[in-house]
Structure formats: structure tokens, C-alpha cells
PDB file of N, CA and C in Angstrom:
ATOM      1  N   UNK A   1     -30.054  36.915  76.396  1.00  0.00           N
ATOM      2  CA  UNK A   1     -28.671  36.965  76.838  1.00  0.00           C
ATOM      3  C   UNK A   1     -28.542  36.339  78.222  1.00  0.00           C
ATOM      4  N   UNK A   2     -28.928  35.308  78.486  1.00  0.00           N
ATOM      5  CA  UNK A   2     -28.715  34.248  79.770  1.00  0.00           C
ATOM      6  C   UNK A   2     -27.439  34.247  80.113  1.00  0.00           C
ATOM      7  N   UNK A   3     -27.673  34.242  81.549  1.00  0.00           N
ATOM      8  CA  UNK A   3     -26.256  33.291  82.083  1.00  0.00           C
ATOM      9  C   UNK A   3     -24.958  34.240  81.529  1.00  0.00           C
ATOM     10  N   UNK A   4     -25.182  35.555  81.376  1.00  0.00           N
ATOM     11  CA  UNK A   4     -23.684  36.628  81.717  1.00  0.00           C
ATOM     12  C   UNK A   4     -23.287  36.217  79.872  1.00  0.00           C
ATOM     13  N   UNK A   5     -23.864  35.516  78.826  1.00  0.00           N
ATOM     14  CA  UNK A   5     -23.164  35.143  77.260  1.00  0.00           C
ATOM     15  C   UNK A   5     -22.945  36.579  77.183  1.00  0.00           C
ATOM     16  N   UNK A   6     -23.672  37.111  77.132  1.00  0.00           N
ATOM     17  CA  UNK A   6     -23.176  38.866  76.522  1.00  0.00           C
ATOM     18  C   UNK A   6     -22.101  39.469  77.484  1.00  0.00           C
ATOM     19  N   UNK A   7     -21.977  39.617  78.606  1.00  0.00           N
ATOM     20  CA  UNK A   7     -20.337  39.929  79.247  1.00  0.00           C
ATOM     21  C   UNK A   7     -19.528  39.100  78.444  1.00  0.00           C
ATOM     22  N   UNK A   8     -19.462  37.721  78.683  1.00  0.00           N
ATOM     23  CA  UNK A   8     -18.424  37.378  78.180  1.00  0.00           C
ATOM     24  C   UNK A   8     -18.209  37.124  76.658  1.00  0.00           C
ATOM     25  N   UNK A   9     -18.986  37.918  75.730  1.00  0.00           N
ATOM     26  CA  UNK A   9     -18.726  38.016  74.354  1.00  0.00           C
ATOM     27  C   UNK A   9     -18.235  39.070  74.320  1.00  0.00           C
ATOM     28  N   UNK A  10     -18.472  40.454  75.626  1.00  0.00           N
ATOM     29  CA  UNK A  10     -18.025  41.850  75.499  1.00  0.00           C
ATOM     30  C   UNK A  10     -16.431  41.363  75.847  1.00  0.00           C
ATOM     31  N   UNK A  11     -15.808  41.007  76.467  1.00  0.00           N
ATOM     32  CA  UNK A  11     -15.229  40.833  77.166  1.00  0.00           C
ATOM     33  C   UNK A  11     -14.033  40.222  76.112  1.00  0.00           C
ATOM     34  N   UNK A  12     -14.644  38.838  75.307  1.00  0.00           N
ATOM     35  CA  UNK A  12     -13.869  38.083  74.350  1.00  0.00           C
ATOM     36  C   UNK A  12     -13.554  39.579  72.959  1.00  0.00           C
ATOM     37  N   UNK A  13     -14.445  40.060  72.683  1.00  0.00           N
ATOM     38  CA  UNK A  13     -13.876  41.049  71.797  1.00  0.00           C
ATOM     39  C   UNK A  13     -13.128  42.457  72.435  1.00  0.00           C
ATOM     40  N   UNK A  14     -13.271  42.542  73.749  1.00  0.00           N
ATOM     41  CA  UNK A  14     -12.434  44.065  74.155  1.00  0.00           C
ATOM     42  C   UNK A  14     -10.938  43.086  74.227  1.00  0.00           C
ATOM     43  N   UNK A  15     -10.863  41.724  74.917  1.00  0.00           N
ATOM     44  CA  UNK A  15      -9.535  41.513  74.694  1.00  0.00           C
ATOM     45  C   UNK A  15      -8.568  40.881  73.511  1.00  0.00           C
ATOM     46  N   UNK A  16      -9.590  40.962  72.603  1.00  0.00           N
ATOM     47  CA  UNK A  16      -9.381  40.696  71.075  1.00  0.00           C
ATOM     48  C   UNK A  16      -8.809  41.808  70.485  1.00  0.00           C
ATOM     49  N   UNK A  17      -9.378  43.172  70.724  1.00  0.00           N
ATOM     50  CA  UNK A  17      -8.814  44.326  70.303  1.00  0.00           C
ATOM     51  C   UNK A  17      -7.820  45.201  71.096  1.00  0.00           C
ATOM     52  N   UNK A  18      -8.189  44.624  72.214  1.00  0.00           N
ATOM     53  CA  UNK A  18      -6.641  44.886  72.677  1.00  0.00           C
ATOM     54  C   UNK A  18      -5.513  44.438  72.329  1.00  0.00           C
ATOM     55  N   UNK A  19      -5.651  43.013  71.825  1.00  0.00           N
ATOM     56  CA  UNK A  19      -4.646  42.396  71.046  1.00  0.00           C
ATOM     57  C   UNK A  19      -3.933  42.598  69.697  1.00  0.00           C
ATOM     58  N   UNK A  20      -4.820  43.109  68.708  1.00  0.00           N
ATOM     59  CA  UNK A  20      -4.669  43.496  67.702  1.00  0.00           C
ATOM     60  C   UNK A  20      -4.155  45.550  68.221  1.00  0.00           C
ATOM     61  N   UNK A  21      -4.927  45.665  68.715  1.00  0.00           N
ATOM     62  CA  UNK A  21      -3.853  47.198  69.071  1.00  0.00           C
ATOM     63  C   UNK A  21      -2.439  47.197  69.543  1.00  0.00           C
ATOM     64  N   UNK A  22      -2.244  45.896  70.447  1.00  0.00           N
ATOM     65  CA  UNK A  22      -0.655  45.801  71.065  1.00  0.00           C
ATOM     66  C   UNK A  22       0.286  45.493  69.562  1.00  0.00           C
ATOM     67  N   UNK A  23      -0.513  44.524  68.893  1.00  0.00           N
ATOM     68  CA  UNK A  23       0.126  44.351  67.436  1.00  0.00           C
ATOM     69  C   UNK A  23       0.511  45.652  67.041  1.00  0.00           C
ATOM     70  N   UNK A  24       0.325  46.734  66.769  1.00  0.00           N
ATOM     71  CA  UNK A  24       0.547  47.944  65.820  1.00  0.00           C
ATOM     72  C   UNK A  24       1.400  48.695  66.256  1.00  0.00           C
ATOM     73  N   UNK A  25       1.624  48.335  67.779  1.00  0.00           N
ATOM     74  CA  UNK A  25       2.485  49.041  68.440  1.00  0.00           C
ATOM     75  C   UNK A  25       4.036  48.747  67.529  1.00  0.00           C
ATOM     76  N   UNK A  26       4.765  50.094  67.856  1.00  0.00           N
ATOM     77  CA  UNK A  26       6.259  49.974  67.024  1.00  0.00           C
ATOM     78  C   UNK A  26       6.890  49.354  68.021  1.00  0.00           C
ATOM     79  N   UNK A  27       6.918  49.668  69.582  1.00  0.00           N
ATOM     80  CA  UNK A  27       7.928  48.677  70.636  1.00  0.00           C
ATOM     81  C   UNK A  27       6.744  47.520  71.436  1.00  0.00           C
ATOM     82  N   UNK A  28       7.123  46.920  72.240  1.00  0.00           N
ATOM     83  CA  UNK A  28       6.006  46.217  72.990  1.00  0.00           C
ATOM     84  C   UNK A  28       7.054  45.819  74.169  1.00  0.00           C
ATOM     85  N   UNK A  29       6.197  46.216  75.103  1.00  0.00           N
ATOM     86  CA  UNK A  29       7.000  45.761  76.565  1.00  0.00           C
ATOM     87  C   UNK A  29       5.956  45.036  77.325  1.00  0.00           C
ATOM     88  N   UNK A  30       6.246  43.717  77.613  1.00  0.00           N
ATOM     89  CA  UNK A  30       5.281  42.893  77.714  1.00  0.00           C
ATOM     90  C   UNK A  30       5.348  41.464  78.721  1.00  0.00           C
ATOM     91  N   UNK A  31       4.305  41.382  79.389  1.00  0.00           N
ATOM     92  CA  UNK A  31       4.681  39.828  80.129  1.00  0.00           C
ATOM     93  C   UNK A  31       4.437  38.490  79.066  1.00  0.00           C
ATOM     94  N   UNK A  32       5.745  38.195  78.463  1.00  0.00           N
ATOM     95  CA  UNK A  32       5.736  37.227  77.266  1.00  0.00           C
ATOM     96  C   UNK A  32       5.640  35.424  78.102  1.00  0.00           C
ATOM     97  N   UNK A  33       5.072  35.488  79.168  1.00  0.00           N
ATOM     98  CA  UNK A  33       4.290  34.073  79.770  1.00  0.00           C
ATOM     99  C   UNK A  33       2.705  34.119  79.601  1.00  0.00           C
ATOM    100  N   UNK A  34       2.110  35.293  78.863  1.00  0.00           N
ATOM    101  CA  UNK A  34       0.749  35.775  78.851  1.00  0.00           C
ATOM    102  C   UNK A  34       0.686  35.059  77.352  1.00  0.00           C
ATOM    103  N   UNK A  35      -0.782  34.911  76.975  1.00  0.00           N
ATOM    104  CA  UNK A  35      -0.752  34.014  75.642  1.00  0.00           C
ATOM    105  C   UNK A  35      -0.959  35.154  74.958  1.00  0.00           C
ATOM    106  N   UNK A  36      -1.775  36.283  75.146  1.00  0.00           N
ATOM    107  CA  UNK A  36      -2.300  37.568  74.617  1.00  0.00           C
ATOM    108  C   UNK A  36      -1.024  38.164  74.057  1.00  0.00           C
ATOM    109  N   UNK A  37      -0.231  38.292  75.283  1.00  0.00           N
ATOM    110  CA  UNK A  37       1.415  39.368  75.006  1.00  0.00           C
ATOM    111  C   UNK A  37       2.112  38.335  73.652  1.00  0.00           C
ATOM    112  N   UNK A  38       2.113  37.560  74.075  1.00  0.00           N
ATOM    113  CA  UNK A  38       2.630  36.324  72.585  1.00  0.00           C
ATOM    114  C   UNK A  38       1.718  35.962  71.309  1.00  0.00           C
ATOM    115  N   UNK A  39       0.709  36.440  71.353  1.00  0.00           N
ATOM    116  CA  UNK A  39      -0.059  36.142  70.021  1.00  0.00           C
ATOM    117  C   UNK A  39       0.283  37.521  69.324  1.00  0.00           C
ATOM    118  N   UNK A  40       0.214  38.878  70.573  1.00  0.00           N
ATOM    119  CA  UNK A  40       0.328  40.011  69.666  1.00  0.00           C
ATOM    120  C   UNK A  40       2.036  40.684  68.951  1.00  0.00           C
ATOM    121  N   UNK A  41       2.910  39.954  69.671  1.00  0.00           N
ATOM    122  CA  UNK A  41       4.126  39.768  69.088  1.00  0.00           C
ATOM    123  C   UNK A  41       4.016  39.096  67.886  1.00  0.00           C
ATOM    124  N   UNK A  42       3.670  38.071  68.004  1.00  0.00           N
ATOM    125  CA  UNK A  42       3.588  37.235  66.553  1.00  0.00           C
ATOM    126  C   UNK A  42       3.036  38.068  65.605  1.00  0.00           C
ATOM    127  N   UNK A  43       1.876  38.740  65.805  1.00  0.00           N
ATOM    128  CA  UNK A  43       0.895  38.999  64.940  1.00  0.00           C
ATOM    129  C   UNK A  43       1.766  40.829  64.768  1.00  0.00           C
ATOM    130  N   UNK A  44       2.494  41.203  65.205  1.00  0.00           N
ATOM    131  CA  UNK A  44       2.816  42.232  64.706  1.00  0.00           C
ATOM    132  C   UNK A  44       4.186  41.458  64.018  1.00  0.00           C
ATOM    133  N   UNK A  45       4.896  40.510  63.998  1.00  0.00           N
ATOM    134  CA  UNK A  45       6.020  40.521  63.355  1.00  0.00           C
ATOM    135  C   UNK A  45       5.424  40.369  62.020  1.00  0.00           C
ATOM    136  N   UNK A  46       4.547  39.533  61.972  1.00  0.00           N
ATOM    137  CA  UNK A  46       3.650  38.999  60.775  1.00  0.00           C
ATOM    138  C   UNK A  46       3.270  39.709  59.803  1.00  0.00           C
ATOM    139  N   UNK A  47       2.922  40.976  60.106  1.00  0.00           N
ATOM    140  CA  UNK A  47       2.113  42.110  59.514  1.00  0.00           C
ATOM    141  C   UNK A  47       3.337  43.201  58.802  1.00  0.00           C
ATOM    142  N   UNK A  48       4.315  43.455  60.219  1.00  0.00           N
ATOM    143  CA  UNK A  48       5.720  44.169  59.645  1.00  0.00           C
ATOM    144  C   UNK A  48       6.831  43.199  59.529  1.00  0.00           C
ATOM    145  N   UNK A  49       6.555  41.932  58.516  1.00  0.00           N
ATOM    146  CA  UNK A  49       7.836  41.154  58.320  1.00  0.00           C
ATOM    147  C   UNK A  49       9.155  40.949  58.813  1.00  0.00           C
ATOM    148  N   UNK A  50       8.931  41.726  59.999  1.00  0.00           N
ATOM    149  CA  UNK A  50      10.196  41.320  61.023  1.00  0.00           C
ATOM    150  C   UNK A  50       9.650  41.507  62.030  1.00  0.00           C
ATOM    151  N   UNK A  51      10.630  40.969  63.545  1.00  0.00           N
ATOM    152  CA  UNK A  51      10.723  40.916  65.161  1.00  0.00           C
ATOM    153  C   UNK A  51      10.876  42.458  65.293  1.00  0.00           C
ATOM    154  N   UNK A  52      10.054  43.269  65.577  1.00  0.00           N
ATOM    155  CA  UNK A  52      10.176  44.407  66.239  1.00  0.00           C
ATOM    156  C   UNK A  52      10.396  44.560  67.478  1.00  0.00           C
ATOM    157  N   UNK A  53      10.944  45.433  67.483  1.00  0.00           N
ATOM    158  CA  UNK A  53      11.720  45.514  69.480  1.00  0.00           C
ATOM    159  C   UNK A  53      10.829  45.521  70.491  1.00  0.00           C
ATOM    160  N   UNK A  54      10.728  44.675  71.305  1.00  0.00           N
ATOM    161  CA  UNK A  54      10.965  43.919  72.353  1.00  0.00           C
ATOM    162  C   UNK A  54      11.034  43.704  73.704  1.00  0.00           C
ATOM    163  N   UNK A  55      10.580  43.933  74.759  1.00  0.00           N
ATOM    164  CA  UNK A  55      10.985  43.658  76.115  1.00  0.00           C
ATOM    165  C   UNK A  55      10.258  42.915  76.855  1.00  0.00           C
ATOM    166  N   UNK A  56      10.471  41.564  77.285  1.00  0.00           N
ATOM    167  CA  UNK A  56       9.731  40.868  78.267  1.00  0.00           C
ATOM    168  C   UNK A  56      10.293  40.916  79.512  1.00  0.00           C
ATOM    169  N   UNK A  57       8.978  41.214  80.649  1.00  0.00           N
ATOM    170  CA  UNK A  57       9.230  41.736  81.715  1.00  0.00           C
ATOM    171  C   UNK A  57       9.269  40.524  82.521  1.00  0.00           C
ATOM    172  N   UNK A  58       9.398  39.096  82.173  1.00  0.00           N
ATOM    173  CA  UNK A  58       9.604  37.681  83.072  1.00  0.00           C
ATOM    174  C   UNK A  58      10.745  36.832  82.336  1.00  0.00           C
ATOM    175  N   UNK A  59      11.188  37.510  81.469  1.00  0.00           N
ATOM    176  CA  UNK A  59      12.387  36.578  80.494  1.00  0.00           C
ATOM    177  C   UNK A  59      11.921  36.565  78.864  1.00  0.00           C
ATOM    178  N   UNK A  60      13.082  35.664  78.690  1.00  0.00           N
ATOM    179  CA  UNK A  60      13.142  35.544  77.156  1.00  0.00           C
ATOM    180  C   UNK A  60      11.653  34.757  76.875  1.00  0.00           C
ATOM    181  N   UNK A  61      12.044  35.096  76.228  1.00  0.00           N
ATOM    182  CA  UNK A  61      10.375  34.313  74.901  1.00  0.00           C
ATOM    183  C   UNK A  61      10.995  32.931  74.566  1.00  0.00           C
ATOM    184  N   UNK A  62      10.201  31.855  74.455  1.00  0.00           N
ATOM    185  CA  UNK A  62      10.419  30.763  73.792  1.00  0.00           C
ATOM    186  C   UNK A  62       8.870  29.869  73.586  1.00  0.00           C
ATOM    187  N   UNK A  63       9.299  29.386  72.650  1.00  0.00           N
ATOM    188  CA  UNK A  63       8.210  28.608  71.757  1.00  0.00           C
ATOM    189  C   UNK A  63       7.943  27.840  72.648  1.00  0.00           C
ATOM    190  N   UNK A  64       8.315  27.112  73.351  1.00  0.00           N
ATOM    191  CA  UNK A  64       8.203  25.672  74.214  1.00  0.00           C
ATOM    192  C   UNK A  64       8.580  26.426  75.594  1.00  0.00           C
ATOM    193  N   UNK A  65       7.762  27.053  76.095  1.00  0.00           N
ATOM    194  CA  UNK A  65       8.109  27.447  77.212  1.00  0.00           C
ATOM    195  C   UNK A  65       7.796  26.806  78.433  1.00  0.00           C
ATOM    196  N   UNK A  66       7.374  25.709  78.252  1.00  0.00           N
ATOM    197  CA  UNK A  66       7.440  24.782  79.550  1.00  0.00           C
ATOM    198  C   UNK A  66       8.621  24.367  79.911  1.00  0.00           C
ATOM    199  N   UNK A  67       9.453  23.880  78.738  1.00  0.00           N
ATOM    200  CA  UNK A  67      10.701  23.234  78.504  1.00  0.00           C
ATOM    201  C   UNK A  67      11.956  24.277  79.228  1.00  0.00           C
ATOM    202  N   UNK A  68      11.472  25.607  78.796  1.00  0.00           N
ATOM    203  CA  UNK A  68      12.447  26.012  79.201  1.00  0.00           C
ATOM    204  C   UNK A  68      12.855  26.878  80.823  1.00  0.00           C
ATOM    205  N   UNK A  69      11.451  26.504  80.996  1.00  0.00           N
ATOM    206  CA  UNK A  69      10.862  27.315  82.622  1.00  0.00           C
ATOM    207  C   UNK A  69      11.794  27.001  83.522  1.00  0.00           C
ATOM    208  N   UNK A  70      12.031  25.937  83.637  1.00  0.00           N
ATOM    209  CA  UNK A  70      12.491  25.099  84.782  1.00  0.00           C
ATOM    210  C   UNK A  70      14.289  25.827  84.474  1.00  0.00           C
ATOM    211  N   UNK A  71      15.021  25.786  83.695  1.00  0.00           N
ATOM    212  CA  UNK A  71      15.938  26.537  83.103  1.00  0.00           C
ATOM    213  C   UNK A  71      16.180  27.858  83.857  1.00  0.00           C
ATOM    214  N   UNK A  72      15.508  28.274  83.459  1.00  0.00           N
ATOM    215  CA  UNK A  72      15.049  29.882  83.319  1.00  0.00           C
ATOM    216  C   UNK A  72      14.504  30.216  85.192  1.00  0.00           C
ATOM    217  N   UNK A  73      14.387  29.244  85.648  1.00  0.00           N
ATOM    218  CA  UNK A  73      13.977  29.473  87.289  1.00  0.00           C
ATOM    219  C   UNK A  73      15.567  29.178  87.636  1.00  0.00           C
ATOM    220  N   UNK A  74      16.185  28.289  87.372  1.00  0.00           N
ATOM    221  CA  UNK A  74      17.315  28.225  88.356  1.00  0.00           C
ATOM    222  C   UNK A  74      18.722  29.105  87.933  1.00  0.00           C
ATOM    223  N   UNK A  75      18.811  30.052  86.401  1.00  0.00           N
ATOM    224  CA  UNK A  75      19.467  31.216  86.633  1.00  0.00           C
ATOM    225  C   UNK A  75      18.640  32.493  87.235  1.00  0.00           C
ATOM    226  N   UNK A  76      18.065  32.593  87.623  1.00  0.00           N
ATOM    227  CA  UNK A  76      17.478  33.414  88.706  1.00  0.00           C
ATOM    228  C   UNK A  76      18.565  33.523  90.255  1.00  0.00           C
TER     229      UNK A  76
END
């Protein structure tokens, strides 16, 4: 286990299952600029066939969120 591979395999699966646990959640309140907070939204709508409720604590969610950053900074 050279060079820290085993931390960061511990590390790749504790935040793997953290991900899949935020999935199961019934609400999720979440920083949706995080890729984690947005994979596990997806992955719970996926599982319960709809957008379950919701709260991002930096703004709306969007697919293309580069596009819409700049937007989204100047109603601030």
C-alpha cells in the first residue's frame, strides 16, 4: 500500500457512501455547486422516479452551471 493508495481508496469509498446515503434521504438540503450534492440528487430522483424536495444552499440547480453562474452572481 505505497504512497497513501489505501487512504485514498478509504477515502474514494467513505465518499461514495456518503453519496448513495444522501440519495435515500426523503428531503436533501444541500450545496448544489458540489458534484457529490448533484450526483446524489440525481441518483435519488432516479431510484424514486421523481425530484424530491429540495434546498440548495448557493442557488438554483442547473445542468450547465457555468452558463448560468455569471447570471446568478449579478441578481445577488
Amino acid at each position: 500500500m505505497g504512497r497513501g493508495y489505501g487512504r485514498r481508496h478509504s477515502i474514494a469509498l467513505s465518499a461514495l457512501q456518503d453519496t448513495l446515503l444522501l440519495a435515500e434521504a426523503d428531503y436533501l438540503i444541500a450545496h448544489l455547486m458540489s458534484n457529490m450534492s448533484r450526483m446524489a440528487l440525481e441518483l435519488s430522483a432516479a431510484q424514486k422516479q421523481y425530484l424530491p424536495p429540495f434546498i440548495s444552499i448557493d442557488g438554483p440547480w442547473c445542468a450547465h452551471w457555468r452558463m448560468c453562474e455569471d447570471k446568478y452572481d449579478r441578481v445577488r
